[in-house]
PDB file of N, CA and C in Angstrom:
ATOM      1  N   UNK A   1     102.623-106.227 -16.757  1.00  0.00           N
ATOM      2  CA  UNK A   1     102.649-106.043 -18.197  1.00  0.00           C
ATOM      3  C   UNK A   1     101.256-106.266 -18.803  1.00  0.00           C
ATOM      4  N   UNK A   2     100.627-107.521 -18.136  1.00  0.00           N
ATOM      5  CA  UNK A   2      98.909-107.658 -18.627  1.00  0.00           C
ATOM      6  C   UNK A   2      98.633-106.246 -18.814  1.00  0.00           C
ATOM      7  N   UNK A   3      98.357-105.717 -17.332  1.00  0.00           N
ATOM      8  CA  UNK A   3      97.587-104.703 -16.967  1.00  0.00           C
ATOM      9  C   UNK A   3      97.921-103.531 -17.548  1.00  0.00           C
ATOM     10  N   UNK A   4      99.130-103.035 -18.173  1.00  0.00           N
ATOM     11  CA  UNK A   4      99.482-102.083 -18.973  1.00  0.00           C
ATOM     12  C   UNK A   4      98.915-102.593 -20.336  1.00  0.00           C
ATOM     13  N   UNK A   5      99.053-103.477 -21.015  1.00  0.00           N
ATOM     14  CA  UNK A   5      98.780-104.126 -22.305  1.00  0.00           C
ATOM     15  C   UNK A   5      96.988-103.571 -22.798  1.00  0.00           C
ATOM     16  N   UNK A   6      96.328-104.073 -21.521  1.00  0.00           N
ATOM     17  CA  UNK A   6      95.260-104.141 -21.262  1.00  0.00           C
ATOM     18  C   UNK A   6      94.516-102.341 -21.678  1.00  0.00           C
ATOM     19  N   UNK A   7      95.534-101.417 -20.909  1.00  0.00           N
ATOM     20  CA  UNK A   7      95.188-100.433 -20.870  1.00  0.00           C
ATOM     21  C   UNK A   7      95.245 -99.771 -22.135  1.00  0.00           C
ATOM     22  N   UNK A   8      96.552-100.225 -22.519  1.00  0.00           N
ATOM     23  CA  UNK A   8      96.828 -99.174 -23.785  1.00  0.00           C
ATOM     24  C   UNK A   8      95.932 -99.525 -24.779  1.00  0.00           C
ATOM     25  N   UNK A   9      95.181-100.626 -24.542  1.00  0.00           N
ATOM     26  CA  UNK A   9      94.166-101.459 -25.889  1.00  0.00           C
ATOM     27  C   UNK A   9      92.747-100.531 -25.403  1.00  0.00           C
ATOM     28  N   UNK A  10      92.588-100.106 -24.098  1.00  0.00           N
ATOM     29  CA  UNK A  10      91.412 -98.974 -23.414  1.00  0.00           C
ATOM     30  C   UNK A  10      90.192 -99.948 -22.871  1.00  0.00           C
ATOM     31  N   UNK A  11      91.096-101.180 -22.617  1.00  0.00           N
ATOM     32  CA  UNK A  11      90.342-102.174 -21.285  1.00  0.00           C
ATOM     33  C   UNK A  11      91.288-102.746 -20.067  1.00  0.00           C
ATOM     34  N   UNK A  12      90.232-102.541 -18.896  1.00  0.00           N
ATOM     35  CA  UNK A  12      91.255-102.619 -17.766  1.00  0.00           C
ATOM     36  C   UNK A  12      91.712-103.989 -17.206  1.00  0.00           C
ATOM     37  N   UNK A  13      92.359-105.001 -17.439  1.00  0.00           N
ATOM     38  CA  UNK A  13      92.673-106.025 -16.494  1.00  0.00           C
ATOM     39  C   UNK A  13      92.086-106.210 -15.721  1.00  0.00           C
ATOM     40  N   UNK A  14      92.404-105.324 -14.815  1.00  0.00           N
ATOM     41  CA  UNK A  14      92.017-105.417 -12.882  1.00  0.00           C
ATOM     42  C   UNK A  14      90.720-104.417 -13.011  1.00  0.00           C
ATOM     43  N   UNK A  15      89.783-104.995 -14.018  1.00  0.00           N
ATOM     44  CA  UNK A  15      88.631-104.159 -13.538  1.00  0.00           C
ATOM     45  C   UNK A  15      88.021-104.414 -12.034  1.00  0.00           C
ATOM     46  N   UNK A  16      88.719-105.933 -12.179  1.00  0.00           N
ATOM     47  CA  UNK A  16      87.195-106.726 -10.688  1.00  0.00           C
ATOM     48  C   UNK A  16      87.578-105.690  -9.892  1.00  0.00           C
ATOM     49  N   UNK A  17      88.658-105.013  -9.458  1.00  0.00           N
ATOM     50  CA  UNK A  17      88.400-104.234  -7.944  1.00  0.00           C
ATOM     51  C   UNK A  17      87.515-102.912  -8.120  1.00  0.00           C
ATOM     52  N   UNK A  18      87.021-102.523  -9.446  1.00  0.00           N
ATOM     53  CA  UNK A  18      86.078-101.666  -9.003  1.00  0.00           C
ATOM     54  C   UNK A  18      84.487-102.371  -9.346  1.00  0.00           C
ATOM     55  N   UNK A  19      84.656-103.478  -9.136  1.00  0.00           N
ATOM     56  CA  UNK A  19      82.852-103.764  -9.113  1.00  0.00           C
ATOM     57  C   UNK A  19      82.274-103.219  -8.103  1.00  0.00           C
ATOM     58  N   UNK A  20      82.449-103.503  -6.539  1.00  0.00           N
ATOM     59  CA  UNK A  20      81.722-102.840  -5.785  1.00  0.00           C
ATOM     60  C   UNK A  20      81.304-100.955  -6.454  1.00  0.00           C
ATOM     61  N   UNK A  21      81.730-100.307  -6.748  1.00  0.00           N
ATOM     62  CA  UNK A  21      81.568 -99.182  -7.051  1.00  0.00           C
ATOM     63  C   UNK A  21      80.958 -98.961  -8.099  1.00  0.00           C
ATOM     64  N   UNK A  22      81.317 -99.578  -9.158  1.00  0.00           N
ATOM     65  CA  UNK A  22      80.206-100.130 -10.320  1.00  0.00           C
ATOM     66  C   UNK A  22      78.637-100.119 -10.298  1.00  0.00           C
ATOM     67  N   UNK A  23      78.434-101.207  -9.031  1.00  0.00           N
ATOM     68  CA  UNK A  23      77.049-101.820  -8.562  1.00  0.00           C
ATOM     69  C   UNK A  23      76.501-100.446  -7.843  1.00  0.00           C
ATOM     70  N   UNK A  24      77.201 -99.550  -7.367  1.00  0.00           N
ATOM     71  CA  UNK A  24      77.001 -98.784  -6.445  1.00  0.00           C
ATOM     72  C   UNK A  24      76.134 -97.587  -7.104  1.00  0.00           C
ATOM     73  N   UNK A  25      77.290 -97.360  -8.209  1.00  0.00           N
ATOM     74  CA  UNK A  25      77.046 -96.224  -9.322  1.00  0.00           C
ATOM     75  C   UNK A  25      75.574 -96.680  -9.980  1.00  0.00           C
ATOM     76  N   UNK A  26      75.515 -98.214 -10.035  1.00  0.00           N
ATOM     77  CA  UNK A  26      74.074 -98.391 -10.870  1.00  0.00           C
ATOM     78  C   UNK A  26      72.763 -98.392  -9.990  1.00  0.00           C
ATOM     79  N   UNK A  27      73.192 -98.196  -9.088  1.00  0.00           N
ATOM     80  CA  UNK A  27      71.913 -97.823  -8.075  1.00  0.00           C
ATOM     81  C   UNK A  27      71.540 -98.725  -6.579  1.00  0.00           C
ATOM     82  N   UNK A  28      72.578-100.060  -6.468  1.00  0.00           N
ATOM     83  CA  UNK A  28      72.619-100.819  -5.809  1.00  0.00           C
ATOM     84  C   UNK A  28      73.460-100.382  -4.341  1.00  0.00           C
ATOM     85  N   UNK A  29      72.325-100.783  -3.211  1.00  0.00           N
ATOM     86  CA  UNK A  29      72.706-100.415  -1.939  1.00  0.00           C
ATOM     87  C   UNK A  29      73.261-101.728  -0.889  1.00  0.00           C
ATOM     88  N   UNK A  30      73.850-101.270  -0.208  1.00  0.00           N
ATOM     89  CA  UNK A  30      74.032-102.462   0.742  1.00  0.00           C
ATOM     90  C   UNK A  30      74.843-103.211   0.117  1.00  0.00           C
ATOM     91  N   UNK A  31      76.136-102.640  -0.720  1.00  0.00           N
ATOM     92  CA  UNK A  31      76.736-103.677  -1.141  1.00  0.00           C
ATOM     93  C   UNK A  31      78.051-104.128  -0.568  1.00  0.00           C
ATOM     94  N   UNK A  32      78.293-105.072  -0.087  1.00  0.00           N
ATOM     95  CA  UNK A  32      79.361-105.907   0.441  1.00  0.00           C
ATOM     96  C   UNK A  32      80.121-106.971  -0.859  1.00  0.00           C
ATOM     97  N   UNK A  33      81.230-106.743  -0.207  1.00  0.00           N
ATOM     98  CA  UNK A  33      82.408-107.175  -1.646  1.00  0.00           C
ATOM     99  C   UNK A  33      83.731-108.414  -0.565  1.00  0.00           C
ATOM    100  N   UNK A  34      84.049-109.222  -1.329  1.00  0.00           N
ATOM    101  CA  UNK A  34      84.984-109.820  -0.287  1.00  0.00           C
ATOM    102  C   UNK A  34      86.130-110.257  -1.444  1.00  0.00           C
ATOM    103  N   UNK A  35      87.360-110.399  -0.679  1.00  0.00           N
ATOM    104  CA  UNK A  35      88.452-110.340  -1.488  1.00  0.00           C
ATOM    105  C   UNK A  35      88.714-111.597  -0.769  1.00  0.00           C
ATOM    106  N   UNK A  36      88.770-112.419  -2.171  1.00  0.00           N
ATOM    107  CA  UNK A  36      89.609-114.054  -1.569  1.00  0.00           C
ATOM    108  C   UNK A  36      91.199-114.018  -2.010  1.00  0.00           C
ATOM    109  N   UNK A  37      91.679-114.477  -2.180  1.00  0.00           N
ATOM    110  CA  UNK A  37      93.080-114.683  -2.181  1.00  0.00           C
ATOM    111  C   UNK A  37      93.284-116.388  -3.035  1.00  0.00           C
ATOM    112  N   UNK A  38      93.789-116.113  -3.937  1.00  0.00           N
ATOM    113  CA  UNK A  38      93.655-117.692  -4.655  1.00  0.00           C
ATOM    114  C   UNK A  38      95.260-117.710  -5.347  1.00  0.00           C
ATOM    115  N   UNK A  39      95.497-118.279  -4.512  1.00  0.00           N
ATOM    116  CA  UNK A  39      97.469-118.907  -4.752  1.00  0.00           C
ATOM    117  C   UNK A  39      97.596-119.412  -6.014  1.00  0.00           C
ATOM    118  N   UNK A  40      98.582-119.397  -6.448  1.00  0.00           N
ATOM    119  CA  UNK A  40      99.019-119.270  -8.149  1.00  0.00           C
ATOM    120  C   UNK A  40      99.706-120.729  -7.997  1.00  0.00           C
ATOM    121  N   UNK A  41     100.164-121.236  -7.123  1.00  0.00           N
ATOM    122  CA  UNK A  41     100.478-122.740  -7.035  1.00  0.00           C
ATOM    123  C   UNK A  41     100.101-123.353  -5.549  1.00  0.00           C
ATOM    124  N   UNK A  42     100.227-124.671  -5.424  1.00  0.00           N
ATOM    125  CA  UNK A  42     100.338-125.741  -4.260  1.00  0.00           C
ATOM    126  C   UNK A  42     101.116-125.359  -3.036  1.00  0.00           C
ATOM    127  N   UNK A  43     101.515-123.710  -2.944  1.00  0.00           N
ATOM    128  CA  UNK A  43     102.548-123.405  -2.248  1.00  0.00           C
ATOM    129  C   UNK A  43     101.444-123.488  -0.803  1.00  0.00           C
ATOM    130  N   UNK A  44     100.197-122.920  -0.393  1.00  0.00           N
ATOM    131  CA  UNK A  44      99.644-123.098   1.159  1.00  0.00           C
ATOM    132  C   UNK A  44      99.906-124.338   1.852  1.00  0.00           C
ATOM    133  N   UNK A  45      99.711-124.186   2.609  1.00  0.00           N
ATOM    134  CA  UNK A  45      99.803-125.484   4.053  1.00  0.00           C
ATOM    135  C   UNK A  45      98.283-125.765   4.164  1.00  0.00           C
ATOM    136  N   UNK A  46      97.678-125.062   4.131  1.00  0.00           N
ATOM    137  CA  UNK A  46      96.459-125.132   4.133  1.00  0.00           C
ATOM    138  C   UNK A  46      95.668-125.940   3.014  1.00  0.00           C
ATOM    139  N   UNK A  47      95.272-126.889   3.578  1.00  0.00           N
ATOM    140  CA  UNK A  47      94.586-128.086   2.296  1.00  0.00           C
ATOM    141  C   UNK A  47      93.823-127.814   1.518  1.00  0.00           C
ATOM    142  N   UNK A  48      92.776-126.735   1.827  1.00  0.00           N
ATOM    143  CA  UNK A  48      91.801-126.372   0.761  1.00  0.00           C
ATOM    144  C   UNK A  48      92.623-124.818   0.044  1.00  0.00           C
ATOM    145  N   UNK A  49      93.642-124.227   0.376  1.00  0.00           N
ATOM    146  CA  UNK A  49      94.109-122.997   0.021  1.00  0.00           C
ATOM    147  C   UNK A  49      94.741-123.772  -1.156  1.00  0.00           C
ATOM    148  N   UNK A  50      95.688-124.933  -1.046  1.00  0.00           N
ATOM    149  CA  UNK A  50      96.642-125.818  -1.900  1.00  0.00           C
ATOM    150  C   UNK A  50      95.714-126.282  -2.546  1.00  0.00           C
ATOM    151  N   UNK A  51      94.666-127.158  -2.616  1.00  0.00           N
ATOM    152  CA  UNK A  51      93.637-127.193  -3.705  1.00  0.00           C
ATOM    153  C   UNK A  51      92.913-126.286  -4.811  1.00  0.00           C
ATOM    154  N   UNK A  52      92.941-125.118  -4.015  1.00  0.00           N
ATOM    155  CA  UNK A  52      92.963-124.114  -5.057  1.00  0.00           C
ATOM    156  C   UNK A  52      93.813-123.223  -5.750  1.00  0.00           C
ATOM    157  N   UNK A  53      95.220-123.740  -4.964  1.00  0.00           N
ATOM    158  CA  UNK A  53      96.627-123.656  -5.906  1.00  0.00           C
ATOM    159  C   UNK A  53      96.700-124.409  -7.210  1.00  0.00           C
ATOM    160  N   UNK A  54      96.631-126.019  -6.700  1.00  0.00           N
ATOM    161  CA  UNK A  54      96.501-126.483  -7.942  1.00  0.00           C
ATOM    162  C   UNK A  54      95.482-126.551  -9.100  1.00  0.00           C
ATOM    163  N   UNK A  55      94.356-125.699  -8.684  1.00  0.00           N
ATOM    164  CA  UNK A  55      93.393-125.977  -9.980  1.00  0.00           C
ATOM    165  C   UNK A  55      93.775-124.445 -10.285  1.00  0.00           C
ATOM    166  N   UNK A  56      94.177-123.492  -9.975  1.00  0.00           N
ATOM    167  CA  UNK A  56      94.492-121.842 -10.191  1.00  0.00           C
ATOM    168  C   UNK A  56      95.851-122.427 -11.358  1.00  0.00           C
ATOM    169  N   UNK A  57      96.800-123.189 -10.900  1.00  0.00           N
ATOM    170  CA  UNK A  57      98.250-123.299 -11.893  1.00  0.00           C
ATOM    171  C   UNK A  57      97.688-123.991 -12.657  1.00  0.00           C
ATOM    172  N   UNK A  58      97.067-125.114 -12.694  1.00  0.00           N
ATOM    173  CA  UNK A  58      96.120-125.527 -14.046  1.00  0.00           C
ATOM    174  C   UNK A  58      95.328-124.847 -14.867  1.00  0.00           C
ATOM    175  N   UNK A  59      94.413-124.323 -14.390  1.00  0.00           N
ATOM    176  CA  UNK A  59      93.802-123.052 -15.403  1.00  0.00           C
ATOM    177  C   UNK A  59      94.918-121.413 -16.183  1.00  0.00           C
ATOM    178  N   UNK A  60      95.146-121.208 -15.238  1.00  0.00           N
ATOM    179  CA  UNK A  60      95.850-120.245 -15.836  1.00  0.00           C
ATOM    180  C   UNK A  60      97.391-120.676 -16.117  1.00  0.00           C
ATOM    181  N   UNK A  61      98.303-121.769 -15.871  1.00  0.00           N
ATOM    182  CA  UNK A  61      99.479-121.954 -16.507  1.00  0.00           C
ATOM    183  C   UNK A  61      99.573-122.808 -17.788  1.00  0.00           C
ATOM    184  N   UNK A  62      98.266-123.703 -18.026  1.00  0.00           N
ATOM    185  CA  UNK A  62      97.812-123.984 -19.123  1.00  0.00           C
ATOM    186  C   UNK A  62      97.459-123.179 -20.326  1.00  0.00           C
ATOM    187  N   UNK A  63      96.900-122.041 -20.074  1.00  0.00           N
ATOM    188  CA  UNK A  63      96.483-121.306 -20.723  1.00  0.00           C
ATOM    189  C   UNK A  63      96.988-119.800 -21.134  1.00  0.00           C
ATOM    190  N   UNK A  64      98.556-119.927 -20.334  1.00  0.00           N
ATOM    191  CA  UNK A  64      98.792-118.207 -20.329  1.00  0.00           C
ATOM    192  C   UNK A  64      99.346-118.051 -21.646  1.00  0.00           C
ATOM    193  N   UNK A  65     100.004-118.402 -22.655  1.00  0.00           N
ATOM    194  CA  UNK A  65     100.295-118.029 -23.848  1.00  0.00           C
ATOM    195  C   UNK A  65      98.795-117.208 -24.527  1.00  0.00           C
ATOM    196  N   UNK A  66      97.800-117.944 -24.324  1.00  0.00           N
ATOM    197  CA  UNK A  66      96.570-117.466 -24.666  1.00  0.00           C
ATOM    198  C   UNK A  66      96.035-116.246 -23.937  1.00  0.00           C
ATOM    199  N   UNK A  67      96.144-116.171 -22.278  1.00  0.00           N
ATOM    200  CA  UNK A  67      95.837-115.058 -22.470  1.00  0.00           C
ATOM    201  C   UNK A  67      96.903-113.908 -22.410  1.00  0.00           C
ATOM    202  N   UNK A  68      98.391-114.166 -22.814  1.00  0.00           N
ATOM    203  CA  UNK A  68      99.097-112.847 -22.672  1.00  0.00           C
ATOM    204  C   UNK A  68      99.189-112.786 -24.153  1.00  0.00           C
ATOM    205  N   UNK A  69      98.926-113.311 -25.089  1.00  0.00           N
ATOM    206  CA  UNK A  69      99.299-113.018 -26.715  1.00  0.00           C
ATOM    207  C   UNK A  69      99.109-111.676 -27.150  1.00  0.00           C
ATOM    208  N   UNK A  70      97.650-111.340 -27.042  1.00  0.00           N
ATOM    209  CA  UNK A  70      97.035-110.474 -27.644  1.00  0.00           C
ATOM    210  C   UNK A  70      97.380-109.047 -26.804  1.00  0.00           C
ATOM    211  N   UNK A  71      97.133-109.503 -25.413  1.00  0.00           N
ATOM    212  CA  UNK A  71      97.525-108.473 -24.905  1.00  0.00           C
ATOM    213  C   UNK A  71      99.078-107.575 -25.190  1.00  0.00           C
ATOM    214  N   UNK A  72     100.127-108.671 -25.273  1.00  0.00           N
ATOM    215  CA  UNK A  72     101.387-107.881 -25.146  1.00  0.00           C
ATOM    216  C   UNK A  72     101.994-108.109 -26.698  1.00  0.00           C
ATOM    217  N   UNK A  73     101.039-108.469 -27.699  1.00  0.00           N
ATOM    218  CA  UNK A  73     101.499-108.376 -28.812  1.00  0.00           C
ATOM    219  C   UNK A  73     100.733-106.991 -29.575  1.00  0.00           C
ATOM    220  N   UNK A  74      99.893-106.704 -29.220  1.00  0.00           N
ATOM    221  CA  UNK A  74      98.876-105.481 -29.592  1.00  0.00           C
ATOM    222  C   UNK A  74      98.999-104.524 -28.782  1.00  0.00           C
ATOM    223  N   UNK A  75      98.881-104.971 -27.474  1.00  0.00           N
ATOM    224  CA  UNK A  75      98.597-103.731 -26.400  1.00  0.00           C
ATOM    225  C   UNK A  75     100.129-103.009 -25.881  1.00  0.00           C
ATOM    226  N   UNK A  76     100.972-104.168 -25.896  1.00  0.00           N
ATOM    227  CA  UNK A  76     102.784-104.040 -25.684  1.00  0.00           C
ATOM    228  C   UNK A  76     103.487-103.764 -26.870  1.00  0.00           C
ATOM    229  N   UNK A  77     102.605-104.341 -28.396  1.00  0.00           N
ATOM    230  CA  UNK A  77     103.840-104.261 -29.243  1.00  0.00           C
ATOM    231  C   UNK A  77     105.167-105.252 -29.105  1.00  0.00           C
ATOM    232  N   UNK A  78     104.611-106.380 -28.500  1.00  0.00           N
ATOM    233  CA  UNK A  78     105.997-107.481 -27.967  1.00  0.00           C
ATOM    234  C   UNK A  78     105.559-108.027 -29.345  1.00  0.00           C
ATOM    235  N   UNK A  79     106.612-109.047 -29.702  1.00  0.00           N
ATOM    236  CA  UNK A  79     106.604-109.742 -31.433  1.00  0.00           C
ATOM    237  C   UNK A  79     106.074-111.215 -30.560  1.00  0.00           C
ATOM    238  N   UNK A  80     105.762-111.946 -31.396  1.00  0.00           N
ATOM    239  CA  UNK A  80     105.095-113.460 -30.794  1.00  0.00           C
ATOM    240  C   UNK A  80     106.272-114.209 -29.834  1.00  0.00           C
ATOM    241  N   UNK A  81     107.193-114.021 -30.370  1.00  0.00           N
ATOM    242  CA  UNK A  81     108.388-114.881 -29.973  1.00  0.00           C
ATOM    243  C   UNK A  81     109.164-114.235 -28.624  1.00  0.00           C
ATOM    244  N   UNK A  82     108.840-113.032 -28.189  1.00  0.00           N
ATOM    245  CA  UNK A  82     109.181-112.742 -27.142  1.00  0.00           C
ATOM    246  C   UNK A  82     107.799-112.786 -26.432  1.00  0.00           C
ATOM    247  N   UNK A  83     106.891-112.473 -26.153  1.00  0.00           N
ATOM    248  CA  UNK A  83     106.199-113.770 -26.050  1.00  0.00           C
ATOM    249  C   UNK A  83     105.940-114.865 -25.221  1.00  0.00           C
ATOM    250  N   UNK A  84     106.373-115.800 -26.142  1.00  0.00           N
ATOM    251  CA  UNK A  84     106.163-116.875 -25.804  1.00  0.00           C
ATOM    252  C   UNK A  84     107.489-117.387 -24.796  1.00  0.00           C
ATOM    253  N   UNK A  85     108.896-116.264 -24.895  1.00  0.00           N
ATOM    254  CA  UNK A  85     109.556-116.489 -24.281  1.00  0.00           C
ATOM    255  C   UNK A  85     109.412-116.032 -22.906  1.00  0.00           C
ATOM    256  N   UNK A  86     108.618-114.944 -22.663  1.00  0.00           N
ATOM    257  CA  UNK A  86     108.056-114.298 -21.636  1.00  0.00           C
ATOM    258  C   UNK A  86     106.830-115.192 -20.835  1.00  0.00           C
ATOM    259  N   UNK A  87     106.222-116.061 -21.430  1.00  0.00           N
ATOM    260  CA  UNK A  87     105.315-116.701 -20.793  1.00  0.00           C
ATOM    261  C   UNK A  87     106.092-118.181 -20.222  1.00  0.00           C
ATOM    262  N   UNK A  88     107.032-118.655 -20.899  1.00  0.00           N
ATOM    263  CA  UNK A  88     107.639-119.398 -20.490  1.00  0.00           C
ATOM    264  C   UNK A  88     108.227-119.058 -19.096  1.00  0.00           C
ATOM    265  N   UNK A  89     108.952-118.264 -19.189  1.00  0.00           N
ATOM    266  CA  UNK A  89     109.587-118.331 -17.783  1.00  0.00           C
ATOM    267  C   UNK A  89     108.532-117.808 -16.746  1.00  0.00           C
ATOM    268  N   UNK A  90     107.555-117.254 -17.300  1.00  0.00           N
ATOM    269  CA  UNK A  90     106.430-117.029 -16.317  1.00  0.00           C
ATOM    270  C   UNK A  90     105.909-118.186 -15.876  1.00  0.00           C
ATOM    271  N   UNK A  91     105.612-118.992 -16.528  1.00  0.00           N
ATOM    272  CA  UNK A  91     105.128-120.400 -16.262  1.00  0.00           C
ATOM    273  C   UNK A  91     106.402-121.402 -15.168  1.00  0.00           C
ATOM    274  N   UNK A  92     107.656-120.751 -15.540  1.00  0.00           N
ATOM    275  CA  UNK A  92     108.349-121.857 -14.213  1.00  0.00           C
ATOM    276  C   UNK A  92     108.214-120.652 -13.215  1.00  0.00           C
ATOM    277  N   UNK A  93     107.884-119.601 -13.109  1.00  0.00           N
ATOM    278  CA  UNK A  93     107.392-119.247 -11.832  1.00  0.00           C
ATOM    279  C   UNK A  93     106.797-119.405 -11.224  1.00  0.00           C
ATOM    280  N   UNK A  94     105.380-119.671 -12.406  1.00  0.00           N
ATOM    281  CA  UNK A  94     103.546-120.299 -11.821  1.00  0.00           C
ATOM    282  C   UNK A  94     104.151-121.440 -10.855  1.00  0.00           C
ATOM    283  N   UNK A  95     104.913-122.228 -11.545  1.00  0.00           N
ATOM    284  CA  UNK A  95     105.054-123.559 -10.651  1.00  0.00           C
ATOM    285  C   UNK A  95     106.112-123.549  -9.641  1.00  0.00           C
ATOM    286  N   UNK A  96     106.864-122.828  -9.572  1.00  0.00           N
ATOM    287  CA  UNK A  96     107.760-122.573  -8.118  1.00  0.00           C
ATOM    288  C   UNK A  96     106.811-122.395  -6.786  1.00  0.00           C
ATOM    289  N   UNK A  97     107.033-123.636  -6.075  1.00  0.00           N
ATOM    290  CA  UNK A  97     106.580-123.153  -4.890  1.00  0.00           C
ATOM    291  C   UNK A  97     106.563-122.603  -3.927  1.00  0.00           C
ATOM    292  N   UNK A  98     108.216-122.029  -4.094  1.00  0.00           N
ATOM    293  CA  UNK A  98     108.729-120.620  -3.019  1.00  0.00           C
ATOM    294  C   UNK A  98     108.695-119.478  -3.344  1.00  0.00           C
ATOM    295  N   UNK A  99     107.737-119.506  -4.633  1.00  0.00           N
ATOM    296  CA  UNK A  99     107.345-118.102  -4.959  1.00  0.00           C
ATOM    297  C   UNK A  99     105.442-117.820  -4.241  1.00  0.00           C
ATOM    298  N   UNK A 100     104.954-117.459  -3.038  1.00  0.00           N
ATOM    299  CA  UNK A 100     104.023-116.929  -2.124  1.00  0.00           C
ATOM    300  C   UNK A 100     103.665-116.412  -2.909  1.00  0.00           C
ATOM    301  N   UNK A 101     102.719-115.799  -4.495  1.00  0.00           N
ATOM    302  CA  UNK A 101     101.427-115.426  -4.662  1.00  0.00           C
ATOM    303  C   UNK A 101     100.471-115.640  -4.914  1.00  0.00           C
ATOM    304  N   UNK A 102      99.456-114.601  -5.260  1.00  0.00           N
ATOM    305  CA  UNK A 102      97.913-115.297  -5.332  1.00  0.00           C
ATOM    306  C   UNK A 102      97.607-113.884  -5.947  1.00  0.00           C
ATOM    307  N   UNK A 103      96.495-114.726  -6.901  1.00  0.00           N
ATOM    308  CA  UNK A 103      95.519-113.978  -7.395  1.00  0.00           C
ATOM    309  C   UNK A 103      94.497-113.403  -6.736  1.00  0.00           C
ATOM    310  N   UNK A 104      94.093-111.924  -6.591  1.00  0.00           N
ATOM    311  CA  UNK A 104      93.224-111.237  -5.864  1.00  0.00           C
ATOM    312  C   UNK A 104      92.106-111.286  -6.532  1.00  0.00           C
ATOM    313  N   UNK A 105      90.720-111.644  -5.940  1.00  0.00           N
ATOM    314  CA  UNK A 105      89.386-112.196  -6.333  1.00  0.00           C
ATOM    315  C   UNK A 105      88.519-111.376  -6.007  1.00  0.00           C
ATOM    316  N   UNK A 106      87.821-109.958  -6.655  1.00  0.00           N
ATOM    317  CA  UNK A 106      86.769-109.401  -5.316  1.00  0.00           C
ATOM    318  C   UNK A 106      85.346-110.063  -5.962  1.00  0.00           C
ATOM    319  N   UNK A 107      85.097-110.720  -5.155  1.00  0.00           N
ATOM    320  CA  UNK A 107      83.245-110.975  -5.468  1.00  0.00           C
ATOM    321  C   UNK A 107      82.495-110.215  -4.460  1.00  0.00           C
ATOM    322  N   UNK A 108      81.456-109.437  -5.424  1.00  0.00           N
ATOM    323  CA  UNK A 108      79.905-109.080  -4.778  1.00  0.00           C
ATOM    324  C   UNK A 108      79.270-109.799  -4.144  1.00  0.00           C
ATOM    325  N   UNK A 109      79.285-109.843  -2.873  1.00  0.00           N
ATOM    326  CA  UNK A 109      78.898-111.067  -1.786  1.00  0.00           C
ATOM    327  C   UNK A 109      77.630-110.741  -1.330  1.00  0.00           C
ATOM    328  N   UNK A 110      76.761-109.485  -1.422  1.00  0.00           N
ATOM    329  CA  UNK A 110      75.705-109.028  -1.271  1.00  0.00           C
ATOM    330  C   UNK A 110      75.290-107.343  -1.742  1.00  0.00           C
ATOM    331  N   UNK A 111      73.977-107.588  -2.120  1.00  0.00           N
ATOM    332  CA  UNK A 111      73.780-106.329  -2.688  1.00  0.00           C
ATOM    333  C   UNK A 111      71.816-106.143  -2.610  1.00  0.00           C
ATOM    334  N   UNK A 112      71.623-105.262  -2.804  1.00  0.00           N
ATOM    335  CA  UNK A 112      70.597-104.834  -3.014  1.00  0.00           C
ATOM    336  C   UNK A 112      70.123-103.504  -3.837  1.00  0.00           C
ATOM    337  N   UNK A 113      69.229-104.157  -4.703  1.00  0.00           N
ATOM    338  CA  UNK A 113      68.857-103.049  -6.076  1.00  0.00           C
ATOM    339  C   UNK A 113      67.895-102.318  -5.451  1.00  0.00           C
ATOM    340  N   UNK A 114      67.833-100.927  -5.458  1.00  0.00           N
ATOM    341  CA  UNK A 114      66.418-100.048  -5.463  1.00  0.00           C
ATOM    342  C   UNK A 114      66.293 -99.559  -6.298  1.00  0.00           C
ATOM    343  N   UNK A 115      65.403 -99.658  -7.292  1.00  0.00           N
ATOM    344  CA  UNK A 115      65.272 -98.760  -8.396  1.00  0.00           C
ATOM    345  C   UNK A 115      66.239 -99.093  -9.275  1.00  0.00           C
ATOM    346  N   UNK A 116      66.846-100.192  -9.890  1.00  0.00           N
ATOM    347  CA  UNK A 116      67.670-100.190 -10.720  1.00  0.00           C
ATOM    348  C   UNK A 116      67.223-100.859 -12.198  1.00  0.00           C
ATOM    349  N   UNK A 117      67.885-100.629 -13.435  1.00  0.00           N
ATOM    350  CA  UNK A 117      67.217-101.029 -14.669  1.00  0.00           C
ATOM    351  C   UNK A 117      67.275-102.181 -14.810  1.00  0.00           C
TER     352      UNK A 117
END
C-alpha cells in the first residue's frame, strides 16, 4: 500500500533498488550494489541478524503512523482513522515473531566516477 501511495503522489518507495542503475546512468563504472536483508523483528537466531531486528522494530514500529499518514491519506485517499487503524495492526505484526520478514537494503558498495559532474 506504501508503494502504491507513493506512486500515485509520482514518488517511488522502493526507489533504493534502482540506485545501482542510477549511478550507472550518471556515468559511474564498476559499480557493485549489495542487498542486506534487515528483519522487521527479533525473529533471527542469529545474534547480530536479531540485533538488527530489534533496532529495525524500534525505528520503524515507533514511527509508522508517521510514515504511512501522508502516504495513504493523500496518495490512497484512506481518512486518518483508517489509518491509524491500519498501522495498528501492522504494528502487532512488526512485533510477531513468527512472522519471517525483512526489509530489503541495496547499498552502493563500490563505484567509480569517470567523467562525472
Amino acid at each position: 500500500m506504501l508503494v502504491q501511495g507513493s506512486l500515485n503522489l509520482g514518488r517511488d518507495f522502493g526507489a533504493a533498488r534502482h540506485h545501482r542503475a542510477r549511478m550507472v546512468d550518471t556515468g559511474f563504472v564498476n559499480v557493485e550494489e549489495k542487498l542486506f536483508k534487515w528483519p522487521t523483528n527479533p525473529w533471527p537466531k542469529d545474534k547480530d541478524h536479531k540485533e538488527v531486528g530489534l533496532w529495525t522494530l524500534a525505528n520503524i514500529g515507533g514511527g509508522l503512523e508517521g510514515i504511512c499518514m501522508g502516504l495513504m491519506t493523500r496518495g490512497l485517499g484512506l481518512s486518518r482513522e483508517e489509518v491509524i487503524a491500519y498501522t495498528a495492526a501492522a504494528r502487532k505484526d512488526l512485533r510477531n515473531p513468527r512472522i519471517h520478514a525483512y526489509w530489503p537494503m541495496y547499498v552502493p558498495s563500490r563505484a567509480m566516477c569517470l567523467g562525472c559532474p
